[in-house]
Protein backbone atom coordinates (compact mmCIF):
# COMPACT_ATOMS: atom_id res chain seq x y z
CA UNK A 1 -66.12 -35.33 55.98
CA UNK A 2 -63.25 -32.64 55.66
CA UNK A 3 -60.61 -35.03 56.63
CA UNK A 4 -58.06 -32.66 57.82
CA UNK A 5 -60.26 -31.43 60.29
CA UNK A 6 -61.02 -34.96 61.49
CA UNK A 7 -57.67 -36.02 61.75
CA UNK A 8 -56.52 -33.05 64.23
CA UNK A 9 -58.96 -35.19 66.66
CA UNK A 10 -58.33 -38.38 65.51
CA UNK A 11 -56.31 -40.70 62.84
CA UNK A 12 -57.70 -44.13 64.16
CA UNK A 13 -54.38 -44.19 66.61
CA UNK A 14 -54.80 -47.71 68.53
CA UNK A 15 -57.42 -49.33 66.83
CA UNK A 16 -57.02 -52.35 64.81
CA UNK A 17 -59.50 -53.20 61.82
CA UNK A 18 -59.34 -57.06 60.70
CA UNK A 19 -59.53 -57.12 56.92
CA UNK A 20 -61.04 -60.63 55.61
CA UNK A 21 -60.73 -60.43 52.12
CA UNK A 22 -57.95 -61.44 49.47
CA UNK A 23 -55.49 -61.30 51.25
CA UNK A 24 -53.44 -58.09 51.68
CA UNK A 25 -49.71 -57.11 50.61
CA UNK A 26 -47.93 -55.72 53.15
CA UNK A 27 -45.19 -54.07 51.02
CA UNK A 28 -46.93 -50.96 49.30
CA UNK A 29 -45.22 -47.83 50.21
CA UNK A 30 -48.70 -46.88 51.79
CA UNK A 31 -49.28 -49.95 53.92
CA UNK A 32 -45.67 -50.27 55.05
CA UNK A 33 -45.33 -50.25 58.73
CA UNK A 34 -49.81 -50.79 58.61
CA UNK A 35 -50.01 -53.90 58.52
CA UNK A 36 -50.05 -56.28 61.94
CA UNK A 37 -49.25 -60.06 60.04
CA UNK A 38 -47.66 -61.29 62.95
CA UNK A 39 -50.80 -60.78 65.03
CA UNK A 40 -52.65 -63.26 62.77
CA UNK A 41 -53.14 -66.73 64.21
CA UNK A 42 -51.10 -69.59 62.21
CA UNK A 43 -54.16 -71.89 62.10
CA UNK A 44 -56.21 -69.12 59.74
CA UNK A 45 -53.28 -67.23 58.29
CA UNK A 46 -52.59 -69.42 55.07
CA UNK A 47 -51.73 -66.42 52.69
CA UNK A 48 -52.62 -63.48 54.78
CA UNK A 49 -49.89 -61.45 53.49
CA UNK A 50 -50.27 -62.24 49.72
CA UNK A 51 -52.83 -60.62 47.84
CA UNK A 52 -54.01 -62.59 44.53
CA UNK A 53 -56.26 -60.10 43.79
CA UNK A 54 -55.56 -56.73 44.71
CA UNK A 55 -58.79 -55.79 46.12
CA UNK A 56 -58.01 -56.41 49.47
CA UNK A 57 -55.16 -54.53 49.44
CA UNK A 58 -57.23 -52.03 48.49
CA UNK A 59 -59.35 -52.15 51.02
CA UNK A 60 -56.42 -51.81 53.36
CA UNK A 61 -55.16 -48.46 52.18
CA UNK A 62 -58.51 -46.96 52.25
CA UNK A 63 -58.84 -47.82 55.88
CA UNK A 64 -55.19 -46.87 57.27
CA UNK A 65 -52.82 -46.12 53.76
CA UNK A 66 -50.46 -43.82 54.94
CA UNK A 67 -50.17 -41.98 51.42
CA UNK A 68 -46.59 -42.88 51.26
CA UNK A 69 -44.58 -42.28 48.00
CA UNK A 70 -48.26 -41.30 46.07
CA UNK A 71 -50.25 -44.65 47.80
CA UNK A 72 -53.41 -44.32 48.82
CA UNK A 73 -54.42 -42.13 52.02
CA UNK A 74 -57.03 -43.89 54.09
CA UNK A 75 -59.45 -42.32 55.95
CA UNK A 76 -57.98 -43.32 59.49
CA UNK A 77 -54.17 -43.31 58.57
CA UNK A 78 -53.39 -43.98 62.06
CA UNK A 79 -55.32 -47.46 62.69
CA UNK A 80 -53.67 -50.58 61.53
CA UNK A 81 -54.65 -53.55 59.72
CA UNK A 82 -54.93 -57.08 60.45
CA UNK A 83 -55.16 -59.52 57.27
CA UNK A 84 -56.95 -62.45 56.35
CA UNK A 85 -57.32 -64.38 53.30
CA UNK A 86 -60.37 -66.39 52.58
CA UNK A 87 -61.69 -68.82 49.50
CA UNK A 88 -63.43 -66.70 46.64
CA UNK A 89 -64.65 -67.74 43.92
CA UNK A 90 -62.66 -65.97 41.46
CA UNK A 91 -59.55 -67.28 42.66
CA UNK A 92 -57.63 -69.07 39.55
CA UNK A 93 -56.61 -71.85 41.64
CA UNK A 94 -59.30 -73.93 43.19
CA UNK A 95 -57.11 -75.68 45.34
CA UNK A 96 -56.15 -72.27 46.69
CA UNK A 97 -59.32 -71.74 47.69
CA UNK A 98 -59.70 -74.96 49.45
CA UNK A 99 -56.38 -73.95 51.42
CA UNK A 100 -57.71 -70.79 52.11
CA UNK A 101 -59.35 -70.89 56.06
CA UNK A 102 -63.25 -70.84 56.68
CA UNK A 103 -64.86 -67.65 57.04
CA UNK A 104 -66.34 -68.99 60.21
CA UNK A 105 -62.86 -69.92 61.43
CA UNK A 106 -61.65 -66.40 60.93
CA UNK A 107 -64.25 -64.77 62.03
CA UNK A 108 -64.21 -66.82 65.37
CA UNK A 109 -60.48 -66.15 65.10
CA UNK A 110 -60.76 -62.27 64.81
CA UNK A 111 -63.63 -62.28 68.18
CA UNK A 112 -61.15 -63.78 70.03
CA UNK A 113 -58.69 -61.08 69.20
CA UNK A 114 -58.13 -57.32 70.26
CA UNK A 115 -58.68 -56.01 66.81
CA UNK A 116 -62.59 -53.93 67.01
CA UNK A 117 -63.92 -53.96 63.82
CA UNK A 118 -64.46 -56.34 60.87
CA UNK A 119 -63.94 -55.14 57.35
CA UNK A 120 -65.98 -57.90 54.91
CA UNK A 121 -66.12 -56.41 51.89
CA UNK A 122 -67.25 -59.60 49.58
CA UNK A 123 -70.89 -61.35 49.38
CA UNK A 124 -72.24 -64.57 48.65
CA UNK A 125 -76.24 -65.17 48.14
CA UNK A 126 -76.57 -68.01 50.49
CA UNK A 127 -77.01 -67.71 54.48
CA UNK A 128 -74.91 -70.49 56.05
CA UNK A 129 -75.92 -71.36 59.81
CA UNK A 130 -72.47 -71.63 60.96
CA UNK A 131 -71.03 -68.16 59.64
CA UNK A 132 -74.50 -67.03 61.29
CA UNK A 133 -73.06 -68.73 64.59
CA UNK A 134 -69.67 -67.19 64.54
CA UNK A 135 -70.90 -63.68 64.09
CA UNK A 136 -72.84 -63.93 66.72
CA UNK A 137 -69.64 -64.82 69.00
CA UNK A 138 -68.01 -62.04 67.52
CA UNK A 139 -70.70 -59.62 68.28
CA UNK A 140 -71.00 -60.84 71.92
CA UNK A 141 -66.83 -59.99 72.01
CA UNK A 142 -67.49 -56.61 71.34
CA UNK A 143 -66.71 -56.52 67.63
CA UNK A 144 -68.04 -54.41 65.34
CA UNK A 145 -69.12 -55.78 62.12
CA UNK A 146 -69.04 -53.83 58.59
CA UNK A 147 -69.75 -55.73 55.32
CA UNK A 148 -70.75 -54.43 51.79
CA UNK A 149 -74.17 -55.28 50.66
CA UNK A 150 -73.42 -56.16 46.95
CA UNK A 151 -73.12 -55.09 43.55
CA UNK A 152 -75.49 -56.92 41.36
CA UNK A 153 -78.74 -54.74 41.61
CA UNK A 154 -78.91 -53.65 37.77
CA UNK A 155 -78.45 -57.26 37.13
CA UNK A 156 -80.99 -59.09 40.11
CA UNK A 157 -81.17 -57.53 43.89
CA UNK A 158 -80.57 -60.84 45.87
CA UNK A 159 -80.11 -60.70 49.40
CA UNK A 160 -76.05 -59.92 50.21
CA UNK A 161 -74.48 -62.15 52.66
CA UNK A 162 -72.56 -61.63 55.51
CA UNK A 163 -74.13 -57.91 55.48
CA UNK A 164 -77.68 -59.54 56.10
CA UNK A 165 -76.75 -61.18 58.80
CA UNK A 166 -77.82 -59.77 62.11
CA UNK A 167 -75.26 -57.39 64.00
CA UNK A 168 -73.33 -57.23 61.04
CA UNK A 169 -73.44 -53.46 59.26
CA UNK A 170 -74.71 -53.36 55.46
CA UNK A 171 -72.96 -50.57 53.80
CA UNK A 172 -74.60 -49.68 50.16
CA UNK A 173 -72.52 -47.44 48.09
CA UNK A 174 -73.36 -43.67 46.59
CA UNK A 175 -72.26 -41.29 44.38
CA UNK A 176 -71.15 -37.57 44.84
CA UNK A 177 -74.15 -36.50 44.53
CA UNK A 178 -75.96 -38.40 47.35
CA UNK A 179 -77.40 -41.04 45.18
CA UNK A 180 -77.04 -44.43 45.50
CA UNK A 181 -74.84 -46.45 42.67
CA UNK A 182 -77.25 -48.71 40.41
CA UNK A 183 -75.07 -51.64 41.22
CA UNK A 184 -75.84 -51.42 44.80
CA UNK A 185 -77.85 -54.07 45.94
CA UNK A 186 -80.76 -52.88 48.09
CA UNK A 187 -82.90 -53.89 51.14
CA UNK A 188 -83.91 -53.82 54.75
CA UNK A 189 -80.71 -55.31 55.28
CA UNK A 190 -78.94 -51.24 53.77
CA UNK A 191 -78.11 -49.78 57.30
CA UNK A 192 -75.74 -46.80 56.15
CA UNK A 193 -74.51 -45.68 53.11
CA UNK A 194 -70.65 -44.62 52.11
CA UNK A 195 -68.77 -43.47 49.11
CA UNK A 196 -68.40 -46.10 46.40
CA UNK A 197 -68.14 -44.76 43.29
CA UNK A 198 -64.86 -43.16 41.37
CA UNK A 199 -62.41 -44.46 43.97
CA UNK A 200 -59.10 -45.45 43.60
CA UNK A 201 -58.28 -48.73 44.51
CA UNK A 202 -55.23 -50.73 42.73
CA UNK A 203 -55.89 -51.96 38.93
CA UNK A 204 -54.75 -55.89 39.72
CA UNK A 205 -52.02 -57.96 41.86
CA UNK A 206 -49.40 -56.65 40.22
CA UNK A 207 -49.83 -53.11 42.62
CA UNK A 208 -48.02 -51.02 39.27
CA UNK A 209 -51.01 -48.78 39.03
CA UNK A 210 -54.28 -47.19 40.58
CA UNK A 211 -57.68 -47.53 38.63
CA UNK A 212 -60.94 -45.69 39.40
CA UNK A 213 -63.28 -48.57 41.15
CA UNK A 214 -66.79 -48.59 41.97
CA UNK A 215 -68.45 -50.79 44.54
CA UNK A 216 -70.04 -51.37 48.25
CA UNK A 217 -66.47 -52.94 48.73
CA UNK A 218 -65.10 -49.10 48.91
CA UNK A 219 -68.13 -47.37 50.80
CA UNK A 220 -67.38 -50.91 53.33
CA UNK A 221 -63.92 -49.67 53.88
CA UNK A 222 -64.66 -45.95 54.13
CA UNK A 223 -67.26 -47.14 56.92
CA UNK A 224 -65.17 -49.22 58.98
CA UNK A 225 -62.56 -46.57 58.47
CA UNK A 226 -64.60 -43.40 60.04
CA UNK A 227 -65.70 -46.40 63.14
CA UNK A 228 -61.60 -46.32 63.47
CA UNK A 229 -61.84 -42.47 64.09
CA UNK A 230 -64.59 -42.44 65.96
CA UNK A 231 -63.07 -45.08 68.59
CA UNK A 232 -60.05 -44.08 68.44
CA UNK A 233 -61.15 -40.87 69.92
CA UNK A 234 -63.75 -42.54 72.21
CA UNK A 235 -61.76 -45.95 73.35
CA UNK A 236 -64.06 -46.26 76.53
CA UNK A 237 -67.23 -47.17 74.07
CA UNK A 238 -68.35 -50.08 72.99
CA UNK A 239 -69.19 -51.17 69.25
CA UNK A 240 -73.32 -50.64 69.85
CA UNK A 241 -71.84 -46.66 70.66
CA UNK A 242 -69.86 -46.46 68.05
CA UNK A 243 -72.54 -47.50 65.85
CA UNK A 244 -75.05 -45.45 67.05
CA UNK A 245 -73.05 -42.38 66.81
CA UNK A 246 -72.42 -43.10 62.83
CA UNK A 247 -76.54 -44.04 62.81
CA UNK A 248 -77.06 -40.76 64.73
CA UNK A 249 -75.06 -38.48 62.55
CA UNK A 250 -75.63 -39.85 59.12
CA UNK A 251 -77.11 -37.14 56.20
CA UNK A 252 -80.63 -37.98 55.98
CA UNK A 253 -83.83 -36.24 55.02
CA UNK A 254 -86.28 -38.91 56.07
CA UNK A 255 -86.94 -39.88 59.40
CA UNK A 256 -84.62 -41.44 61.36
CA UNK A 257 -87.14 -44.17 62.58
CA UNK A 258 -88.00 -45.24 59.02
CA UNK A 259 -84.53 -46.10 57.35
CA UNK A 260 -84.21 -46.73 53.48
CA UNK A 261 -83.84 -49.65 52.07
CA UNK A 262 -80.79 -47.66 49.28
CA UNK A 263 -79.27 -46.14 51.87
CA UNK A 264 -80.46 -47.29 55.51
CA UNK A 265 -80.00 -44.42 58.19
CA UNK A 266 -78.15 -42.37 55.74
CA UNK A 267 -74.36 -40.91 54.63
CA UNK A 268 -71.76 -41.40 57.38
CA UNK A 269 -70.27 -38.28 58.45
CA UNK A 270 -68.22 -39.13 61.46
CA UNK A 271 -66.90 -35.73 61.34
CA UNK A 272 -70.17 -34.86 63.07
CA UNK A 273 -69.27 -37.14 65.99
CA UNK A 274 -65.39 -35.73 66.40
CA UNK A 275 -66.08 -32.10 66.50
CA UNK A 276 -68.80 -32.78 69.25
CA UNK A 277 -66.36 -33.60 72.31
CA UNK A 278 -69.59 -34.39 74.47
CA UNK A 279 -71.51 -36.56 71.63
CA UNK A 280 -73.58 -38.86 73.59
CA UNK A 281 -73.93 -42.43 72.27
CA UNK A 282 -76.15 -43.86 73.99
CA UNK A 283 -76.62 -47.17 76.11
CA UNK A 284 -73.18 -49.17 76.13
CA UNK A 285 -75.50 -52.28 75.77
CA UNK A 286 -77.91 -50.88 73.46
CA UNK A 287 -78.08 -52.57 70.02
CA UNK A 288 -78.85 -49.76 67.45
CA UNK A 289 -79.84 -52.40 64.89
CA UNK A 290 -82.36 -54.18 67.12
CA UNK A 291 -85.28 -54.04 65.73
CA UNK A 292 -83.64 -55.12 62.16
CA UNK A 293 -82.06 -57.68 63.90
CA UNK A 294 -84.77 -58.86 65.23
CA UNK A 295 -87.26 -59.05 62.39
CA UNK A 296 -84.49 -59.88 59.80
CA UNK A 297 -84.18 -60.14 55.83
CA UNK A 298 -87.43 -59.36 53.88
CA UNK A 299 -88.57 -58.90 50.71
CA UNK A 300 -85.62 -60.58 48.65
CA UNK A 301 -85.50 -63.92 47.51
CA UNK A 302 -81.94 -65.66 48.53
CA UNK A 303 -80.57 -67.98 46.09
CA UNK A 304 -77.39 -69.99 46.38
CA UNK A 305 -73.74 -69.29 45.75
CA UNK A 306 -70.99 -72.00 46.59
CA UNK A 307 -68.52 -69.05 48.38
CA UNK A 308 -68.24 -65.49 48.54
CA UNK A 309 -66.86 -62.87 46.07
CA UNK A 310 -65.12 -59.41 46.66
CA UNK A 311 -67.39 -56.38 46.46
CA UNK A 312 -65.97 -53.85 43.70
CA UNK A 313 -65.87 -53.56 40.19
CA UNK A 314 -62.88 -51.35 38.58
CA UNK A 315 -63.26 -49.41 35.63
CA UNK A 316 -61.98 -49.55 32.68
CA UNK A 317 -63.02 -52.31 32.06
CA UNK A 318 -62.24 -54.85 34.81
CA UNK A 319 -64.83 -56.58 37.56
CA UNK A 320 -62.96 -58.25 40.12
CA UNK A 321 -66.22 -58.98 41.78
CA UNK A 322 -66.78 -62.11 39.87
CA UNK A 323 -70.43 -60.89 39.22
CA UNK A 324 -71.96 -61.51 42.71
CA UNK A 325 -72.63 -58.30 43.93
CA UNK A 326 -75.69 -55.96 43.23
CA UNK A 327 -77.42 -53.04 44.16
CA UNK A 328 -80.13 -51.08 42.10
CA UNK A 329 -82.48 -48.07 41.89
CA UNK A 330 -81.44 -44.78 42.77
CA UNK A 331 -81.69 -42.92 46.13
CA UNK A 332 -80.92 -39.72 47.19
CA UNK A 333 -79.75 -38.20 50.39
CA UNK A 334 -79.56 -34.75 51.73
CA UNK A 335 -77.39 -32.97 54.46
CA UNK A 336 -77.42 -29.31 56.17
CA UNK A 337 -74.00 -28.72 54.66
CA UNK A 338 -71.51 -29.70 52.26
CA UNK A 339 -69.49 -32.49 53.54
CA UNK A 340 -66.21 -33.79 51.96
CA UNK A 341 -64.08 -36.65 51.91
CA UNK A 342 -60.54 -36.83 51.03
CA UNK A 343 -58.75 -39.94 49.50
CA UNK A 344 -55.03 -38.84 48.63
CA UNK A 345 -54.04 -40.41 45.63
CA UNK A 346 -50.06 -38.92 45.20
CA UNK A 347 -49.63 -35.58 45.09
CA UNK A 348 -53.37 -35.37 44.28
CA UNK A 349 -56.40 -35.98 45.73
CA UNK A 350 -59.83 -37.68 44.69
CA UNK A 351 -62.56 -35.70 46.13
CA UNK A 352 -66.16 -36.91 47.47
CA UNK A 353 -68.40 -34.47 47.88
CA UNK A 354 -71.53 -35.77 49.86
CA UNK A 355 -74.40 -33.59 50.47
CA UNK A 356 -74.51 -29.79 50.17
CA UNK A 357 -77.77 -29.09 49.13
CA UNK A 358 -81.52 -30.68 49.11
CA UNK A 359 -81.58 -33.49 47.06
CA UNK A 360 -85.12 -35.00 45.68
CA UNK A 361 -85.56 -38.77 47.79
CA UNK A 362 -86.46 -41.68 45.57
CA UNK A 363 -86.22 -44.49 47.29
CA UNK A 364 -88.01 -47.63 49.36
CA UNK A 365 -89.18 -47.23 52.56
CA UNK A 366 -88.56 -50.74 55.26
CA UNK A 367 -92.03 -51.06 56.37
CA UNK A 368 -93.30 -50.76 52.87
């Protein structure tokens, strides 16, 4: 991705992602200043700003960290984030949960709001008819949706909800070599692919330390991250654009017309989009997922999960995904040169290498 390059073009400046996820604390040193609480509406802000978890805090600095004091460095340091606790079910405290807002309240909440994309990194293994309804709202608002499609593939694929859901993105998560993680849970559902393994994200709620996480929650963030660059730099498109530009640019060796089910229409490399200043996205109205959306989910079974759980897994030895994501089988993915992504941890840096070479493609095709 070389993010230095990107970010002479573009930091995310003036575009607001909506994190729904554990909450997020607004007091790192790399989220101070990031973080937009006040522009969360009282009826579905119980908690916003406290994070029981740590994962969505997380998620946070990977999309707009500032890398303050040796935080995290997001990807689009510039954009800033608006929080949102929901239920999970690893939260200690059941009746937090049931104090926690609906997803389909937030989500309504968010469409109604001037923030442009949706960061959902969690899953649950049950479609519910009224999140269904509420992301279609959303979608007809303008927003763009980005979800991570689950973690529990070694264990049982299962179909990884809200990323199934129609107009909603399903990011699976790969290595730095191209491949896709074993964990990720796979599909027709897998529209793009992101880095997910070996990132930092914080060890627990107590924000003392960094640990080395793996998970579609991180290639979730990284995605709706490089849509912040991309619109920051192009505020006149819509969401469809923006999402075709990512689809249009993603490292790929297969044809474009015949996505995988590891790791959809490929690696993002929104890089690819900056340094073109007359990169043509296509049809404002266009859906780019249309024909998925149409057709929907197929060849998973669903089963049923009484709420949602966050989409990461941190090593040593910690899961803070409560077991319900999944993603398995290994694919591969190929670009015509080396790209790189930065994630500044302190003086440091944790470096993705995607692509750089031909890689051998083992993987599912949709139609098959």
């Amino acid at each position: 991705m070389k993010a230095d390059d990107m970010w002479k073009v573009s930091t995310g400046k003036g575009v607001k992602v909506a994190v729904i996820d554990t909450g997020v604390n607004p007091d790192t040193p790399s989220l101070k200043g990031q973080v937009l609480a006040g522009e969360v509406p009282q009826a579905v802000g119980y908690k916003a700003t406290e994070d029981y978890d740590g994962h969505g805090t997380s998620m946070a600095e990977l999309i707009a960290g500032t890398g303050a004091q040796g935080g995290l460095k997001g990807l689009a340091p510039g954009a800033k984030i608006v929080p949102y606790r929901i239920g999970m079910k690893d939260m200690k405290d059941e009746g937090e949960e049931k104090k926690a807002p609906p997803l389909t309240d937030v989500i309504r909440a968010i469409a109604d709001s001037d923030a442009k994309i949706i960061n959902m990194s969690f899953t649950e293994d049950i479609q519910r008819p009224e999140i269904l309804a509420a992301i279609k709202y959303a979608y007809s608002k303008g927003k763009l949706m980005v979800a991570g499609t689950g973690n529990d593939a070694a264990e049982k694929n299962f179909i990884g909800y809200p990323a199934a859901y129609p107009y909603v993105v399903g990011v699976s998560a790969a290595d730095d070599s191209g491949k896709v993680g074993k964990f990720s849970e796979h599909g027709n559902y897998v529209d793009l692919a992101a880095p997910g393994l070996d990132v930092p994200t914080w060890c627990d709620e107590t924000f003392q330390s960094y640990c080395v996480g793996v998970g579609t929650s991180m290639a979730t963030a990284i995605t709706s991250a490089s849509a912040a660059l991309i619109w920051s730099a192009h505020p006149d498109w819509t969401a469809n654009q923006v999402l075709a530009s990512l689809i249009e640019t993603a490292g790929r060796d297969w044809a474009k017309d015949d996505p995988s089910t590891y790791l959809g229409y490929g690696l993002i490399r929104p890089r690819k989009v900056l340094e073109d200043s007359n990169f043509n996205p296509g049809a404002a109205g266009t859906d780019p997922l249309a024909n998925e959306n149409a057709r929907g989910v197929t060849g998973v079974a669903a089963n049923n999960s009484p709420s949602p759980s966050a989409s990461t897994s941190s090593q040593p030895p910690k899961d803070t995904s409560g077991g319900q994501t999944s993603a398995a089988g290994s694919s591969s993915d190929s670009s015509d040169d080396n790209t790189t992504m930065w994630v500044a941890l302190g003086a440091a840096a944790a470096v993705l290498v995607i692509g750089g070479g031909a890689f051998a493609v083992v993987r599912s095709r949709r139609g098959a």
